[in-house]
Protein backbone atom coordinates (compact mmCIF):
# COMPACT_ATOMS: atom_id res chain seq x y z
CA UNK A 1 36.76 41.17 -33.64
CA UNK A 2 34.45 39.86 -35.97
CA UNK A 3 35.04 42.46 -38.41
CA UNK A 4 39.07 42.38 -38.48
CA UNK A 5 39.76 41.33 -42.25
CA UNK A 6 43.01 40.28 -41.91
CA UNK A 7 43.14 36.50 -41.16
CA UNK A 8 46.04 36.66 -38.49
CA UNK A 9 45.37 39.68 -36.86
CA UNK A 10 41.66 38.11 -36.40
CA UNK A 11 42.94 34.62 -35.19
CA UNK A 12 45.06 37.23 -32.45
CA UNK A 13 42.33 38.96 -31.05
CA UNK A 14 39.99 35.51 -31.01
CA UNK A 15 42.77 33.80 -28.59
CA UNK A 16 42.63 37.21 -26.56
CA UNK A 17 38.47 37.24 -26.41
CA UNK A 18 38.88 33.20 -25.78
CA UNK A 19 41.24 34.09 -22.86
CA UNK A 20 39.06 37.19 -21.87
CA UNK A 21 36.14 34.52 -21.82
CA UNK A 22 38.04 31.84 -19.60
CA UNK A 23 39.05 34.74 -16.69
CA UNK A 24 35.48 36.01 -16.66
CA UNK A 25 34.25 32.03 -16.11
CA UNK A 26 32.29 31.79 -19.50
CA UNK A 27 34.25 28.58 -19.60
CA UNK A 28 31.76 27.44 -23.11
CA UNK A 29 32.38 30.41 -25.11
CA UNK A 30 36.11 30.22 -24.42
CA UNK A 31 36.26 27.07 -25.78
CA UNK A 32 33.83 27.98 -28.94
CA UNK A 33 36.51 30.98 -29.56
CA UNK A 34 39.71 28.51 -29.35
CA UNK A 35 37.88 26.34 -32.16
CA UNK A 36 37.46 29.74 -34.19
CA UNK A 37 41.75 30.78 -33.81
CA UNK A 38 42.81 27.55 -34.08
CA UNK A 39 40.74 27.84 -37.94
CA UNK A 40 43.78 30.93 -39.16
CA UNK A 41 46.91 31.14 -39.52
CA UNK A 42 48.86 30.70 -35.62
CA UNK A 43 52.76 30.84 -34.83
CA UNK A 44 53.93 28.52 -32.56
CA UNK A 45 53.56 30.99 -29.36
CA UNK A 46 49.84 31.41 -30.14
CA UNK A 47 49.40 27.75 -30.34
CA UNK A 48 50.77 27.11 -27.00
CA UNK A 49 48.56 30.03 -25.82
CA UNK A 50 46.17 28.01 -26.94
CA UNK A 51 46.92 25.14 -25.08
CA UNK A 52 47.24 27.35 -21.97
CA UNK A 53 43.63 28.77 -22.63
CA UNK A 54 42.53 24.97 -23.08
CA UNK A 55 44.07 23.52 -19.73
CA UNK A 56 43.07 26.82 -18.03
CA UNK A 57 39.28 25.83 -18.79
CA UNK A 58 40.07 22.46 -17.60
CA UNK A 59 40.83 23.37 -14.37
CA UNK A 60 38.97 25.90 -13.56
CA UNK A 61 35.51 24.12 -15.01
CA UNK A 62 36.44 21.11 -12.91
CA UNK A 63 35.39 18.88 -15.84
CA UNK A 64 38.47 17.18 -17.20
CA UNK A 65 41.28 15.02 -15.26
CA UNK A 66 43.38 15.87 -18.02
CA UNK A 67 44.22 19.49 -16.83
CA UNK A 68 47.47 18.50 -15.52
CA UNK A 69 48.33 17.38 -18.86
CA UNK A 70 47.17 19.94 -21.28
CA UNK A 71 48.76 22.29 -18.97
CA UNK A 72 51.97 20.65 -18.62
CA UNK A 73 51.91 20.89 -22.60
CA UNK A 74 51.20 24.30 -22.79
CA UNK A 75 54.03 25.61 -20.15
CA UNK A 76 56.67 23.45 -22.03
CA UNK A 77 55.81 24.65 -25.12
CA UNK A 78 55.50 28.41 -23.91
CA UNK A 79 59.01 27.97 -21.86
CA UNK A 80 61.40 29.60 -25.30
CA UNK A 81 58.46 32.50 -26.09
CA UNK A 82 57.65 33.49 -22.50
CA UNK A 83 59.88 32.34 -19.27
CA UNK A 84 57.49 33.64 -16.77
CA UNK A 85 54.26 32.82 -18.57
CA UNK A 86 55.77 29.24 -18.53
CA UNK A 87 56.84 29.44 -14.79
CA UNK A 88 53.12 30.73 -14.33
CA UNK A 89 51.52 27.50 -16.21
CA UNK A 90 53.62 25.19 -14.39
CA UNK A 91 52.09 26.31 -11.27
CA UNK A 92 48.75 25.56 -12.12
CA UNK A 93 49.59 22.57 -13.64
CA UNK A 94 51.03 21.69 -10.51
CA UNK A 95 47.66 22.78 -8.38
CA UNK A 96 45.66 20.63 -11.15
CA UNK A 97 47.61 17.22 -11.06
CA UNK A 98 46.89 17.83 -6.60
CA UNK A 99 43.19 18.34 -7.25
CA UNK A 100 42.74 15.11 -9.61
CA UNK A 101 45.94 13.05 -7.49
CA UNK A 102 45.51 9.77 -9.01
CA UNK A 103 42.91 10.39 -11.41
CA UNK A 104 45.17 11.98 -13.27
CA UNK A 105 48.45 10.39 -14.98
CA UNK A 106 50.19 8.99 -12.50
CA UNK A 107 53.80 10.57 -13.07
CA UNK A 108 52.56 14.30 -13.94
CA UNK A 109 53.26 15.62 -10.75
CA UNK A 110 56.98 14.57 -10.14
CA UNK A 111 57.32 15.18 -14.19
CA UNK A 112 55.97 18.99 -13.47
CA UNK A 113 57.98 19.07 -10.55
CA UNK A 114 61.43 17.86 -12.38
CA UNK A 115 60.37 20.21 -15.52
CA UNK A 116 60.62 23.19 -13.28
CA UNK A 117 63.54 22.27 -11.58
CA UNK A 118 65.32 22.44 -14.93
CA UNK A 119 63.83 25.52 -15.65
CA UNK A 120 66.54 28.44 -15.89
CA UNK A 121 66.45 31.11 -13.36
CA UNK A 122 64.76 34.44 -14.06
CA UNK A 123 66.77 37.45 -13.94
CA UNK A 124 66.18 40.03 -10.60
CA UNK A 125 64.13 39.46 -7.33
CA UNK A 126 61.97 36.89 -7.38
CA UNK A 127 58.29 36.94 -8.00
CA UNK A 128 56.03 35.67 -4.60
CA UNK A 129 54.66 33.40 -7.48
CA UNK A 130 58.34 31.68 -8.24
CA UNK A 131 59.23 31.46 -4.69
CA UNK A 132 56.00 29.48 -4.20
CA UNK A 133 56.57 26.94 -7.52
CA UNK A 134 60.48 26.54 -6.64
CA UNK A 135 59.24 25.25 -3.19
CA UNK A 136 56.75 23.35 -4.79
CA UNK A 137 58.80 21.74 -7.03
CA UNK A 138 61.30 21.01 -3.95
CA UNK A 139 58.82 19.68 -1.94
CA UNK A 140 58.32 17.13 -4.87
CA UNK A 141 61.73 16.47 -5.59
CA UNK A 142 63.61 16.40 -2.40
CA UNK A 143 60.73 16.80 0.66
CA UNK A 144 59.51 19.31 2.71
CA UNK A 145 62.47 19.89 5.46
CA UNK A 146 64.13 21.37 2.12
CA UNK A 147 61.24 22.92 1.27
CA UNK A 148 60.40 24.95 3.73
CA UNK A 149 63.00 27.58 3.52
CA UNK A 150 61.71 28.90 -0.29
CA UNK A 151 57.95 28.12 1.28
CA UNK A 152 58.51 30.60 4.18
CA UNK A 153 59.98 33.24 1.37
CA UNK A 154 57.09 32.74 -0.59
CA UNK A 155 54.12 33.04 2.09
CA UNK A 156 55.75 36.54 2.97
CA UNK A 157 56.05 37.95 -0.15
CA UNK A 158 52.57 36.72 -1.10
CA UNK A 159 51.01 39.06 1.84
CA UNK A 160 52.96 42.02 0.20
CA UNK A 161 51.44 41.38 -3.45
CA UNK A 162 50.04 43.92 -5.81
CA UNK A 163 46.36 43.70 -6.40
CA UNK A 164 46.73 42.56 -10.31
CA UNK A 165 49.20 39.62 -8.96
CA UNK A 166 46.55 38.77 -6.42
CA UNK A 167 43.86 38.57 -8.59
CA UNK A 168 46.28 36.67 -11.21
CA UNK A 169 47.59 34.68 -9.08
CA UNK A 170 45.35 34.37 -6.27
CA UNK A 171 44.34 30.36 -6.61
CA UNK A 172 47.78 30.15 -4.93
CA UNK A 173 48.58 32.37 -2.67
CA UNK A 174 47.58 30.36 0.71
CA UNK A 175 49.51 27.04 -0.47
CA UNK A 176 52.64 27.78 1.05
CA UNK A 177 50.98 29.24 4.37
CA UNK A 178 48.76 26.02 4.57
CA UNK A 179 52.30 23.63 3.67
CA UNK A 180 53.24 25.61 6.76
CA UNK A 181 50.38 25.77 9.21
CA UNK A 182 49.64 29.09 9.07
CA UNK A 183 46.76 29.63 9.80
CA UNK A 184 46.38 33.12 10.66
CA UNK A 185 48.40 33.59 7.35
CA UNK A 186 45.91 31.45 5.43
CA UNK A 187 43.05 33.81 6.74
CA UNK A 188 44.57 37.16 6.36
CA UNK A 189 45.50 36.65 2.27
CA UNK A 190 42.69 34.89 1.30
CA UNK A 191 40.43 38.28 3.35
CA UNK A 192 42.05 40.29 1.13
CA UNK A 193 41.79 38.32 -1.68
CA UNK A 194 38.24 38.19 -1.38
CA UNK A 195 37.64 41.91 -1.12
CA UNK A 196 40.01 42.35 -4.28
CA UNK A 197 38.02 40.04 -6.19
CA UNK A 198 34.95 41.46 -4.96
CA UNK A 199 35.78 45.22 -5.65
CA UNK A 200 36.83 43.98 -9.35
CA UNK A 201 34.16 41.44 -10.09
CA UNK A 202 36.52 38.54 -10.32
CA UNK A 203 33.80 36.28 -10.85
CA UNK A 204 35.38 33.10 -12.01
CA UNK A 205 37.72 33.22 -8.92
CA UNK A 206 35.31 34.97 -6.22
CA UNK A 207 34.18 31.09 -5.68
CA UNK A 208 37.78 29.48 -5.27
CA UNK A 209 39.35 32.58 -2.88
CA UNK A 210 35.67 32.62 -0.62
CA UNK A 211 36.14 29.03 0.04
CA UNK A 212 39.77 29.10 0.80
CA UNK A 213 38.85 31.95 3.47
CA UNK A 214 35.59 30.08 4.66
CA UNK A 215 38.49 27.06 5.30
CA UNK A 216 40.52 29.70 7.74
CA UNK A 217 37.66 30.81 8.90
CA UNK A 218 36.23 27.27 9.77
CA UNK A 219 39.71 26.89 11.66
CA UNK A 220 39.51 29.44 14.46
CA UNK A 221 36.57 28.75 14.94
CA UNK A 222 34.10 31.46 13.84
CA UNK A 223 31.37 29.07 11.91
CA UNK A 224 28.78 31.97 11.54
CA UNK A 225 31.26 33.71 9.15
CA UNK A 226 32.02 30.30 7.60
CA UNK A 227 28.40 29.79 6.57
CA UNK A 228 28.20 33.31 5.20
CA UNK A 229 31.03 32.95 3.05
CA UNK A 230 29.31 29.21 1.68
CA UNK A 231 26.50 30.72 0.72
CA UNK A 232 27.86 33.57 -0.91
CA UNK A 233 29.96 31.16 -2.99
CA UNK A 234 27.58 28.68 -4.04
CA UNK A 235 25.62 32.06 -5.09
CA UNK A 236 28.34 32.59 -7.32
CA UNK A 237 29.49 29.64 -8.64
CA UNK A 238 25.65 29.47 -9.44
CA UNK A 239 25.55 32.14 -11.49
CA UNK A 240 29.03 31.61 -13.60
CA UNK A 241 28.25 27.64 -13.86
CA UNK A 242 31.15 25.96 -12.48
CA UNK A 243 30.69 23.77 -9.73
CA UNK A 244 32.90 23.70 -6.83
CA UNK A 245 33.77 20.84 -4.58
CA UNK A 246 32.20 21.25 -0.68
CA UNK A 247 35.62 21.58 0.69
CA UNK A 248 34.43 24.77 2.90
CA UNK A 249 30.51 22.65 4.01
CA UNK A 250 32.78 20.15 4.85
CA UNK A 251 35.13 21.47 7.01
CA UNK A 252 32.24 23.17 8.66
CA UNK A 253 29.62 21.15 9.31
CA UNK A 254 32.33 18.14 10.50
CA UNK A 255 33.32 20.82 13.09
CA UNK A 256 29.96 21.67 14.60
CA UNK A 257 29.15 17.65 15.20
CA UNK A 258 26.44 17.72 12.49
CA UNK A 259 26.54 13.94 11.08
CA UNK A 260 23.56 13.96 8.93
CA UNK A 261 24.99 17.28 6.89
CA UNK A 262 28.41 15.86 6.70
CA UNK A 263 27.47 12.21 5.69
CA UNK A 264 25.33 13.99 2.48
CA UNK A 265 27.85 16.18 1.98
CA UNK A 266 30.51 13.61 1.90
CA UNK A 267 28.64 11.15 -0.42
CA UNK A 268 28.58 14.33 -3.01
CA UNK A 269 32.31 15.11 -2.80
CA UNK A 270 33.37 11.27 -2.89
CA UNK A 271 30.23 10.93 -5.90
CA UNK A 272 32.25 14.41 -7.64
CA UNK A 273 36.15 12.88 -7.46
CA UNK A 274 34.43 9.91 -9.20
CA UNK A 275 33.94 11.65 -12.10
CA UNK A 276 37.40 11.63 -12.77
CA UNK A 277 38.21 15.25 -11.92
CA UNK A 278 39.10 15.76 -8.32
CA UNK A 279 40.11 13.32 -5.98
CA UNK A 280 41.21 15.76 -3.93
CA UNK A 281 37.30 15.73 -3.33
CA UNK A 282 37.32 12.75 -1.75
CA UNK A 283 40.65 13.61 0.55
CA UNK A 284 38.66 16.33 2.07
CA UNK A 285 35.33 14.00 2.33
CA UNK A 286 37.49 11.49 4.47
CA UNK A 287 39.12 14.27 6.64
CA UNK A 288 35.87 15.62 7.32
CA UNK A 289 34.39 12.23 8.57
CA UNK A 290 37.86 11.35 10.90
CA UNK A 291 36.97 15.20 12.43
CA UNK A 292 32.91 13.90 12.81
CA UNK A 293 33.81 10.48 13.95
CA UNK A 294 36.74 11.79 16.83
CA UNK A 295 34.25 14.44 17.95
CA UNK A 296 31.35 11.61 18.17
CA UNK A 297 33.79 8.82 19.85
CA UNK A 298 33.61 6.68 17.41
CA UNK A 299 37.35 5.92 16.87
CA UNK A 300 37.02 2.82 14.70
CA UNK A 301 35.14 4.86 12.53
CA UNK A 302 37.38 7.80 12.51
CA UNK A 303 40.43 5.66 12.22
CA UNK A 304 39.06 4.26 8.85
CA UNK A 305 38.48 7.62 7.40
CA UNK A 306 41.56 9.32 8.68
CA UNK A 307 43.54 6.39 6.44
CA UNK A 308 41.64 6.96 3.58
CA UNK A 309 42.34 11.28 4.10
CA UNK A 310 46.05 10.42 4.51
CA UNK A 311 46.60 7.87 1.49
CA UNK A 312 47.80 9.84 -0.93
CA UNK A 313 51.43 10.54 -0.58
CA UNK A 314 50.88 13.36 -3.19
CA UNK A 315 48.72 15.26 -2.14
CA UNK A 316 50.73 18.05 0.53
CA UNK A 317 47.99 19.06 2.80
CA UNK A 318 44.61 17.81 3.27
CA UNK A 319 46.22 14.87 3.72
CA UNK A 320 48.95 16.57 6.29
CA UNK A 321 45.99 17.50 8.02
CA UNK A 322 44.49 14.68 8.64
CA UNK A 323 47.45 12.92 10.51
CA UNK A 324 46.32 14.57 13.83
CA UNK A 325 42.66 12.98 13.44
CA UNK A 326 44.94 9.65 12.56
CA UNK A 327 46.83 9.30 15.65
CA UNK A 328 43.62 10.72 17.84
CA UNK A 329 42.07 7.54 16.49
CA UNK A 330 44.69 5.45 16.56
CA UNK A 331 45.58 5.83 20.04
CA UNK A 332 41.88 5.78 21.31
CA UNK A 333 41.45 2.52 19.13
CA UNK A 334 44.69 1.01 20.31
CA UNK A 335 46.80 1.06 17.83
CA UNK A 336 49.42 2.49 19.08
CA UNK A 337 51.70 1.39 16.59
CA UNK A 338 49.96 2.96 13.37
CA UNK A 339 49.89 6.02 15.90
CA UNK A 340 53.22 6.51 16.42
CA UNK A 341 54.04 6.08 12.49
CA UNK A 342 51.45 8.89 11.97
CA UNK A 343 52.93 10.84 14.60
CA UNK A 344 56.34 10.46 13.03
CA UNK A 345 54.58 11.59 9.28
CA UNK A 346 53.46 14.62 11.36
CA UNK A 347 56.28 15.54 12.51
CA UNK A 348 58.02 15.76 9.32
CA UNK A 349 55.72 18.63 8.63
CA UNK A 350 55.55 19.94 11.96
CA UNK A 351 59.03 20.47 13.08
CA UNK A 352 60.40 22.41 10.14
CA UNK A 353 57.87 25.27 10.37
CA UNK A 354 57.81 25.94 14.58
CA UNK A 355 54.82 28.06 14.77
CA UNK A 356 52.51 27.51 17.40
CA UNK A 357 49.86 25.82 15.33
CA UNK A 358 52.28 23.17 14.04
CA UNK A 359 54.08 22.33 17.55
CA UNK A 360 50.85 22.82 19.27
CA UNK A 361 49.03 19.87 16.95
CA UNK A 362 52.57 17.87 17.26
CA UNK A 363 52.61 18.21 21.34
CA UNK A 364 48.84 17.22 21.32
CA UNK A 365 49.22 14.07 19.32
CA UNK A 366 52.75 13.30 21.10
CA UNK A 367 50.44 13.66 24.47
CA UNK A 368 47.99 10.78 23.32
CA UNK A 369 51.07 8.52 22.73
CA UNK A 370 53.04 8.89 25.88
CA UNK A 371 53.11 8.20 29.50
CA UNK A 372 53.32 10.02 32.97
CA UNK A 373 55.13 12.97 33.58
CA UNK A 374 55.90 12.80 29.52
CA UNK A 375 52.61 13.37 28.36
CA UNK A 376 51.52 15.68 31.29
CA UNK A 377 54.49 17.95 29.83
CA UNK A 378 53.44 17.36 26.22
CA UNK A 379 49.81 18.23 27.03
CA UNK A 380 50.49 21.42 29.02
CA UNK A 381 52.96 22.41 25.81
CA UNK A 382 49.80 22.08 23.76
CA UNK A 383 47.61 23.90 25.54
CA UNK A 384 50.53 26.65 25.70
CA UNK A 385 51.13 26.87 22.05
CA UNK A 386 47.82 26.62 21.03
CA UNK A 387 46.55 29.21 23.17
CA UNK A 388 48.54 31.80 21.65
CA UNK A 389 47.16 30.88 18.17
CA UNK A 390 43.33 32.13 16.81
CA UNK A 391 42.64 28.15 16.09
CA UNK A 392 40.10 27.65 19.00
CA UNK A 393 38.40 24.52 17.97
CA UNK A 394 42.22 22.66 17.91
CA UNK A 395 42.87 24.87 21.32
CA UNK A 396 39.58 23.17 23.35
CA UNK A 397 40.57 19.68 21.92
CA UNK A 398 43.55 19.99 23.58
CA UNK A 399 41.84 20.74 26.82
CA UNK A 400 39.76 17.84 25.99
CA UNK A 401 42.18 15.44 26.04
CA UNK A 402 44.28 16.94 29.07
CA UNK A 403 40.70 16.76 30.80
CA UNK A 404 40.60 13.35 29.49
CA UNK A 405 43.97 11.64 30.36
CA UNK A 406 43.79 13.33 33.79
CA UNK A 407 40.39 11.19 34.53
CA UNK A 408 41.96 8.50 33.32
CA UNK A 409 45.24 9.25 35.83
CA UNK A 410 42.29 9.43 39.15
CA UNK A 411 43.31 12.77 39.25
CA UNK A 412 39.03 14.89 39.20
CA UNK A 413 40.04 17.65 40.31
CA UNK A 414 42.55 18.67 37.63
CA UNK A 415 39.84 17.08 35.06
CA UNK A 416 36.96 19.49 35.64
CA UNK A 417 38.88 22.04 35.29
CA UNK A 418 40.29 21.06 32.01
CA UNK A 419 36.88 19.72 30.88
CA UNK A 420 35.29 22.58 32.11
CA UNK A 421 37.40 25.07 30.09
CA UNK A 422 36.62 22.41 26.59
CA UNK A 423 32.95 22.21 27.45
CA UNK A 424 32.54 25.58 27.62
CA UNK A 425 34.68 26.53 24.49
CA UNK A 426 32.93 23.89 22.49
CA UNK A 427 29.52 24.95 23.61
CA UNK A 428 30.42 28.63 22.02
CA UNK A 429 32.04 27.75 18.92
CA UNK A 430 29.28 25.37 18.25
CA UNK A 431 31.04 22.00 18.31
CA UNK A 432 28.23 19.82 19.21
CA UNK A 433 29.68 16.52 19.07
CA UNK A 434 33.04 17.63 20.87
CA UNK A 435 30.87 19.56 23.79
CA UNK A 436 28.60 16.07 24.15
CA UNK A 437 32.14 14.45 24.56
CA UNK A 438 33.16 16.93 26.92
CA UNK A 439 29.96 16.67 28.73
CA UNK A 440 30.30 12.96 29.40
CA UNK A 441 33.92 13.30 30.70
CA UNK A 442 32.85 15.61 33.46
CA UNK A 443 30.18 13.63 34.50
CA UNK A 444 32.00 10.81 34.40
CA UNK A 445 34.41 13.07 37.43
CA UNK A 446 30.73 13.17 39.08
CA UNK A 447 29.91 17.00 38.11
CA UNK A 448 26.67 17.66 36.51
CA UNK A 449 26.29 19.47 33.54
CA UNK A 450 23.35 20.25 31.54
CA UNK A 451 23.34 18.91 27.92
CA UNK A 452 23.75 22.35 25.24
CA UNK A 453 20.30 23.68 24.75
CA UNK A 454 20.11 24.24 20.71
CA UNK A 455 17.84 26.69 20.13
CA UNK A 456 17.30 29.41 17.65
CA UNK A 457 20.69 29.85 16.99
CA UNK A 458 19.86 27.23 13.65
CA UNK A 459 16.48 28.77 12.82
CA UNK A 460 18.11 30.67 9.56
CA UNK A 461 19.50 28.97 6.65
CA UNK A 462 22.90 29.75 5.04
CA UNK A 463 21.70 31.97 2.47
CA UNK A 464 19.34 33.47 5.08
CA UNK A 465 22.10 34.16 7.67
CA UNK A 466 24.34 35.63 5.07
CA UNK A 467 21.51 38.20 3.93
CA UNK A 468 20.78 39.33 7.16
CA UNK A 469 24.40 39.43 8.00
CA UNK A 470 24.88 41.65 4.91
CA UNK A 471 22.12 43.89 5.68
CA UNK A 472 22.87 44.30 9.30
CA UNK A 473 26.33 45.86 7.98
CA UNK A 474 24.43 48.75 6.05
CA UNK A 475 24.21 46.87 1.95
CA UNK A 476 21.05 47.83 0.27
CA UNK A 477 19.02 45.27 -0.93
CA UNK A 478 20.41 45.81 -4.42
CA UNK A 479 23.94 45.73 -3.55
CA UNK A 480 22.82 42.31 -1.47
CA UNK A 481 21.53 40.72 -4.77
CA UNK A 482 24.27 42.22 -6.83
CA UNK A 483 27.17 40.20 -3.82
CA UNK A 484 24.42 36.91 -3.96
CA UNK A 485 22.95 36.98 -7.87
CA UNK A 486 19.83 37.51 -6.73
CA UNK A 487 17.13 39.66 -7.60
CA UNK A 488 16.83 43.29 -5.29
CA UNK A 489 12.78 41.96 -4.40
CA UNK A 490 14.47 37.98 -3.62
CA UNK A 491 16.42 40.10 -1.29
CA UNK A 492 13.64 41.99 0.50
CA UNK A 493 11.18 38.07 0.37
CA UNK A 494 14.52 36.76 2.53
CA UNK A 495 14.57 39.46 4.73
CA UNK A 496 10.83 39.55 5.59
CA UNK A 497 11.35 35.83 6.35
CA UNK A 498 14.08 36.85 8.41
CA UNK A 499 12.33 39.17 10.07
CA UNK A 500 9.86 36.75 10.87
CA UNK A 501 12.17 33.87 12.41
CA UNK A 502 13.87 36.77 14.14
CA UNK A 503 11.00 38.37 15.28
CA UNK A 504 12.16 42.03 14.41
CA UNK A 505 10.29 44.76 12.21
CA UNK A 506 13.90 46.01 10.53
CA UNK A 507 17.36 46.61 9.74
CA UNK A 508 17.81 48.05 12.67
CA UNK A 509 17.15 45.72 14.66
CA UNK A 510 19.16 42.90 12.86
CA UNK A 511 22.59 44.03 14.99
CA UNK A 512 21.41 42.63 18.29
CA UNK A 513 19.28 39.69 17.05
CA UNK A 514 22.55 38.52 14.96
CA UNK A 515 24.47 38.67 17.90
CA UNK A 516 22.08 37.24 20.54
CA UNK A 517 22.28 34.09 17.64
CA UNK A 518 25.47 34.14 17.86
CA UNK A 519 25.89 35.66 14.18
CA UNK A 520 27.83 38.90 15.25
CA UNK A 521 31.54 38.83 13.97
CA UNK A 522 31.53 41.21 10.65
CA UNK A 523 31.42 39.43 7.40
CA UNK A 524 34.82 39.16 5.80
């Protein structure tokens, strides 16, 4: 490059290193190259490349609140030269004005949302990627009920995509199963999104696609392959330098009951979408707590953080996820009115997808806000739906609250053996605040039930349990530090302390020691 005499051919291949640069997350040197091609000659396509190249750092650096901006520049101003590159920069512009919500201008999103519903429509079958921005845009423009349709087009086609559109693409290939409560959809693209990126060393999106998959993961339930996947990506985002929000901790560590893990981790998310870059952040920090609070009983609590997770009206799903930790709160506080206008807000999103996820959270909530025979049939719905999902953690809530509301009705019997069933699903997942809560409901029905017994199965740390986890499914030490960015002798000090806390001699022996910890689903 450096040797190319002529000036415009030079300024060309500088905007293709500076784009090379951006993909491979050296985010500086990207930046350091735009200054160098903006210096020649450029036509008006290679200056909106460059203002695609600029946003494109933007968001993916998590630096600027202007991302939605510059990119909203650069996809107009790409729209005559290239139609789909356009299409393509109006869907991250439209992920970027979510992340920084009303950090950023206040009218991008509904302007990037009207801008694409103008755009003209590509010739031929549609790409999984316009499916996903037309019901984007319509979700924007006109809600989600019409919506929906393109969304459910577009989460199909995305599990069919090639592996160069994956990796491409691959930031947004869960939105329209999460718009949708998929769940099981959520976890089986971002799986093989991670093993794509992975096999191709896809470094500056390894981070973004591992914590999208540790989300899923969190959701059914299996937290030791949650923590693996953290520490894997706060290995990489290490090494690249581009710090990523603890959406994944969060979700996590609210889950298992932990207060003291989620209360620091909360502080840094809330302390991060003050910096003007992500709000979205602080969305997931206040979800997080309304989960913590519910599971510890402290509904006033919870009910103040569920309205902070669910005050944005742009942002389409942490927020949307939140509503069910909302009416929980509500209801158990007493507000009953502010419960059933969540309930109705849920419902909106609910009722137009009809999985069993979606009804199964809508019958739950519905449950807390009835009566009598009403909510008896509402409960039993949930705990039908729900059990033919993978989402165990929102499958023993409902059994919790069944167990709960039949107390409540004098009716023991039936509430052991509802509280029984959430006690003991709790207790394996690892829920500790739910189980406690399920714990004190059956002795309150005059059963006695020993208090969980935490032992060992804490004793390693993230990175620790992800090691071991690695080398228990037959990685050599070098291949560990080549997935973690460590050195092949870090490796082998982690796996001596292992060893140690374990109290094994080897690899071999790692198999049945993960699995008496509860640490024996495969890695992802």
């Amino acid at each position: 490059m450096l040797l190319t005499g002529d000036r415009a051919r030079h300024a060309e291949r500088t905007l293709a290193a500076a784009q090379a640069s951006m993909q491979a997350g050296a985010f500086g040197k990207a930046l350091d190259l735009l200054a160098t091609a903006e210096a020649g000659p450029l036509d008006e396509f290679q200056r909106a490349r460059v203002d695609l190249v600029r946003g494109n750092v933007a968001f993916a650096s998590g630096f600027s609140s202007d991302a939605p901006s510059l990119l909203l520049r650069a996809a107009r101003r790409l729209e005559p030269f290239d139609l789909e590159l356009a299409r393509e920069t109006y869907l991250t512009a439209w992920r970027a004005a979510v992340n920084c919500g009303h950090l950023a201008r206040q009218d991008v999103l509904p302007e990037i949302c009207r801008a694409v519903r103008a755009l003209p429509s590509l010739p031929g079958t549609p790409r999984p990627l316009d499916l996903l921005l037309d019901g984007l845009a319509l979700l924007g423009t006109d809600g989600r009920a019409a919506a929906i349709p393109t969304l459910q087009r577009a989460a199909k086609a995305h599990t069919e995509m090639r592996m160069e559109d994956v990796l491409r693409w691959g930031l947004f290939t869960t939105e329209a199963s999460a718009l949708l409560w998929d769940i099981e959809g959520m976890h089986a693209i971002s799986a093989r999104q991670v093993q794509l990126a992975r096999d191709v060393g896809a470094l500056a999106q390894l981070p973004i696609f591992l914590n999208a998959l540790g989300i899923a993961t969190a959701w059914i339930g299996d937290f030791a392959s949650a923590a693996a996947l953290i520490a894997e990506a706060d290995s990489v985002a290490a090494a690249i330098g581009s710090p990523i929000a603890p959406f994944t901790e969060l979700k996590l560590r609210s889950l298992q009951g932990k207060e003291a893990e989620t209360s620091a981790l909360m502080a840094h998310a809330i302390e991060l979408a003050a910096t003007g870059t992500q709000e979205i952040a602080a969305i997931s920090a206040h979800w997080a707590a309304a989960v913590l609070y519910n599971g510890l009983a402290r509904y006033e609590d919870a009910l103040t953080a569920a309205r902070q997770a669910t005050s944005n009206p742009f942002e389409p799903h942490v927020s949307i996820f939140a509503l069910p930790e909302l009416v929980e709160a509500a209801a158990r506080a007493g507000d009953t009115e502010l419960g059933h206008h969540a309930l109705a807000q849920l419902a909106e999103t609910t009722q137009p997808c009809g999985n069993d996820v979606a009804t199964g959270i809508e019958a739950r909530c519905r449950a807390l806000l009835s009566e009598g025979a009403a909510a008896e049939a509402c409960y039993r719905e949930a705990v039908d739906r729900l059990g033919r999902t993978r989402v165990r953690p929102e499958l023993a809530r409902a059994h919790l609250l069944y167990g709960e509301w039949l107390r409540r009705e004098n009716r023991r019997m039936d509430a052991r053996a509802q509280l029984r069933i959430a006690f003991t699903m709790f207790d394996a997942i690892g829920m500790e605040a739910f189980a406690e809560r399920a714990r004190r409901e059956l002795t309150a029905t005059g059963e006695t039930v020993r208090k969980r017994n935490v032992e060992t199965v804490t004793a390693l740390t993230a990175q620790e349990a992800c090691i071991a986890r690695l080398a228990r499914d037959g990685l050599t030490n070098p291949e560990i530090g080549a997935r973690l960015f460590l050195s092949a002798r870090t490796v082998e000090w982690h796996l001596r302390k292992i060893f140690t806390k374990l109290g094994i001699g080897s690899r071999r022996e790692l198999p049945a020691a993960l699995a008496q910890l509860g640490h024996d689903r495969q890695t992802a």
